[in-house]
Protein backbone atom coordinates (compact mmCIF):
# COMPACT_ATOMS: atom_id res chain seq x y z
CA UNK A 1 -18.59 -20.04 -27.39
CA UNK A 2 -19.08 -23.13 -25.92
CA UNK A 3 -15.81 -25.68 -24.74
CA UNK A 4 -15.98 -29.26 -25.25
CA UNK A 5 -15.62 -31.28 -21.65
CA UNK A 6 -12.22 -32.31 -22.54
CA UNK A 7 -11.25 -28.49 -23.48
CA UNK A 8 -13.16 -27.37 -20.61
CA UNK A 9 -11.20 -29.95 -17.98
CA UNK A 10 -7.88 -29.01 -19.80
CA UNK A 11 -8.64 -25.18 -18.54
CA UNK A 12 -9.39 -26.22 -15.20
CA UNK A 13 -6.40 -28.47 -14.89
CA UNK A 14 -3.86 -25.55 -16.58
CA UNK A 15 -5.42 -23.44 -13.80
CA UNK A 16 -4.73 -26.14 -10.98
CA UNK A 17 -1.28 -26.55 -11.76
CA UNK A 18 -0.94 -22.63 -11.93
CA UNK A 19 -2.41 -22.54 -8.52
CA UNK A 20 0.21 -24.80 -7.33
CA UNK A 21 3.48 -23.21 -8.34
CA UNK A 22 2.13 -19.93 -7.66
CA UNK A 23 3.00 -19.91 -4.17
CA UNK A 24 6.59 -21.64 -4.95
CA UNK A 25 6.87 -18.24 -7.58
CA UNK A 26 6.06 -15.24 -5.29
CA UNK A 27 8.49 -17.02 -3.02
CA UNK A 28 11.42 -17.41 -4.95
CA UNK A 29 10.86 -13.79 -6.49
CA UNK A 30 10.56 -12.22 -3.15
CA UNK A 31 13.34 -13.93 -1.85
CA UNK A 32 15.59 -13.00 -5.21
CA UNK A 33 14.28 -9.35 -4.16
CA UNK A 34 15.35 -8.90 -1.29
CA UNK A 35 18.67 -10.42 -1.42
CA UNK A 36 19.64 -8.04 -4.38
CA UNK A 37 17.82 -5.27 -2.14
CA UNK A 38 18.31 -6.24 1.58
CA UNK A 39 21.91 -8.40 0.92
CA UNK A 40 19.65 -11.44 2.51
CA UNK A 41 16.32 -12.83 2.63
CA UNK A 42 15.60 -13.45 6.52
CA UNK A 43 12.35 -15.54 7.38
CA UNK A 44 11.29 -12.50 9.36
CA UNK A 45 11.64 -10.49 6.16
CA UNK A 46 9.87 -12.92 4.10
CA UNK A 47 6.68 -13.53 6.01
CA UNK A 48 6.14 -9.57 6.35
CA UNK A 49 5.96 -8.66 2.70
CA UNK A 50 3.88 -11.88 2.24
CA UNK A 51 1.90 -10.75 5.04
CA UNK A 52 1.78 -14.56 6.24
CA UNK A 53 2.95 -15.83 9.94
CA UNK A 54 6.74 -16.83 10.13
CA UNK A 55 5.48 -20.82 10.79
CA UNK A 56 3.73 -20.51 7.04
CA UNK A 57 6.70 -18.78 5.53
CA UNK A 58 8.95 -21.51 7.53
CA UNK A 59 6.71 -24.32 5.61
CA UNK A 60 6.83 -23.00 2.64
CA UNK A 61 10.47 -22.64 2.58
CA UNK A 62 10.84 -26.29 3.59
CA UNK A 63 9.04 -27.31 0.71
CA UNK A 64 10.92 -25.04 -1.47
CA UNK A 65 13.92 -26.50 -0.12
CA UNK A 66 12.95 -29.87 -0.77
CA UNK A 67 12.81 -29.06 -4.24
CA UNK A 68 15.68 -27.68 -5.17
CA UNK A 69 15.40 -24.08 -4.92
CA UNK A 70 16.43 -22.29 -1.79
CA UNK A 71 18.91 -23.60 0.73
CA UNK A 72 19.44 -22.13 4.16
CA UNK A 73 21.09 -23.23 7.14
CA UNK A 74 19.29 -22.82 10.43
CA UNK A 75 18.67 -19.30 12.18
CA UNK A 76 20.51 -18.33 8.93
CA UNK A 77 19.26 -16.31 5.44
CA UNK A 78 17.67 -18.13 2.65
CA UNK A 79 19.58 -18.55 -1.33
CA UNK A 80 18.11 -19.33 -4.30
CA UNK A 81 19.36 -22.11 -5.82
CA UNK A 82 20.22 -21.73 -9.62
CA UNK A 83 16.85 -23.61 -10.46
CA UNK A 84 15.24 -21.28 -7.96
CA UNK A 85 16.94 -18.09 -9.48
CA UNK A 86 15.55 -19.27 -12.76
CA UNK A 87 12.03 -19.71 -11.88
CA UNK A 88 12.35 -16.19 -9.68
CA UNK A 89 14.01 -14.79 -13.31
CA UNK A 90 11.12 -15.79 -15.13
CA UNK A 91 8.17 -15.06 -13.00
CA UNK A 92 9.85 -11.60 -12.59
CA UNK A 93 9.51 -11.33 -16.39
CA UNK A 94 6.26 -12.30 -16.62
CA UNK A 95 5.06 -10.09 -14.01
CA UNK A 96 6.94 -6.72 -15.55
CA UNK A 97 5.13 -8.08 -19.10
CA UNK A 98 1.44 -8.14 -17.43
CA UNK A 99 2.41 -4.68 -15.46
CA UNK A 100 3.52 -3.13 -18.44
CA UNK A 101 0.35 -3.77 -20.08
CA UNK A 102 -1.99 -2.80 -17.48
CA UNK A 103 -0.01 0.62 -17.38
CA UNK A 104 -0.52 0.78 -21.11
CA UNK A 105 -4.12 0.26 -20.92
CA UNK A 106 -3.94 3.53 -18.61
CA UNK A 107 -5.04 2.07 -15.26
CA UNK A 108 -4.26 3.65 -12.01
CA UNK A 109 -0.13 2.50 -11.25
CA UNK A 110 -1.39 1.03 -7.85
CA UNK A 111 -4.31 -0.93 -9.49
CA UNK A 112 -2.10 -2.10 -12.29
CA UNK A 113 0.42 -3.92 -9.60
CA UNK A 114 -2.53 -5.10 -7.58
CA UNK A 115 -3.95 -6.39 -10.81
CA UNK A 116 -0.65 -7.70 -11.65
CA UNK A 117 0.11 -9.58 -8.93
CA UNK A 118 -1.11 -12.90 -9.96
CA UNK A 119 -2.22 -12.52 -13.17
CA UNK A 120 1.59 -13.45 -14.50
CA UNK A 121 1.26 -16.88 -13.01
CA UNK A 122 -1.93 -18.12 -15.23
CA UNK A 123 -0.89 -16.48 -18.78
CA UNK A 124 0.22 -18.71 -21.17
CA UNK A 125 3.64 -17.60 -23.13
CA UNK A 126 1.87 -16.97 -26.24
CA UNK A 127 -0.66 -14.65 -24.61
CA UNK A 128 2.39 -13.06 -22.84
CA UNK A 129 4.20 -12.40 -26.19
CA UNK A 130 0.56 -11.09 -27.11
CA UNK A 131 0.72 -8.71 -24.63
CA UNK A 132 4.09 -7.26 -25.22
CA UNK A 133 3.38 -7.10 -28.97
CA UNK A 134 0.26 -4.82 -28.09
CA UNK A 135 2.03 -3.22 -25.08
CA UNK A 136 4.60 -1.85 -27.83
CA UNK A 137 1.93 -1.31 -29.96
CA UNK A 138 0.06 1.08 -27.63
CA UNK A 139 2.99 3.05 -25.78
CA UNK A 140 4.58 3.50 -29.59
CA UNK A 141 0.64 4.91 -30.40
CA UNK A 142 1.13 7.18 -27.02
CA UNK A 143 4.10 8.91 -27.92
């Protein structure tokens, strides 16, 4: 099947903007994580699960900061903001919908969260409601 230029540039550009709030998403979720985990989300903390040096994570959560979701004080734990809760609520969701359906599809647990990771970012919430249609569909089938 061959896209149109203007369908094929609206793909790209969906894909773009993905790319750009994917970052913001793993951060907010990670930092949602660990506070219900840890109590706090410490910089230290942060840049080791992202496997990224503390100066990256410390960028990143300036710019997350600048927009509205995480506020910290200096030397001092990082909160979500309720915009930033949201957007860590949702790509949460998204992710457990994509890992869901890898594990229904019978792949290997650690592949399915490798393959997961990421994925929930770029799928569109009509493919997602796809996916946990068929993900019922197939673990119903299973049992």
């Amino acid at each position: 099947m061959s896209l149109s230029a203007a369908d094929r540039a609206a793909a790209f550009r969906k894909t773009r903007e993905a790319n750009l709030t994917e970052v913001s998403e793993d951060y907010v979720e990670l930092i949602g994580d660990l506070i219900a985990t840890e109590g706090e989300a410490r910089l230290t903390d942060i840049a080791e699960r992202l496997g990224v040096a503390q100066a990256t994570a410390s960028k990143v959560i300036t710019r997350l900061r600048r927009d509205g979701l995480v506020e910290n004080k200096r030397y001092r734990s990082i909160f979500l903001t309720e915009r930033g809760r949201e957007i860590a609520d949702a790509s949460r969701e998204r992710h457990r919908v994509v890992l869901d359906f890898l594990l229904a599809l019978g792949l290997d647990p650690a592949v399915a969260r490798a393959d997961s990771e990421g994925i929930e970012h770029h799928v569109s919430a009509e493919t997602l409601a796809k996916l946990e249609a068929l993900t019922a569909r197939l673990t119903s089938e299973g049992n």
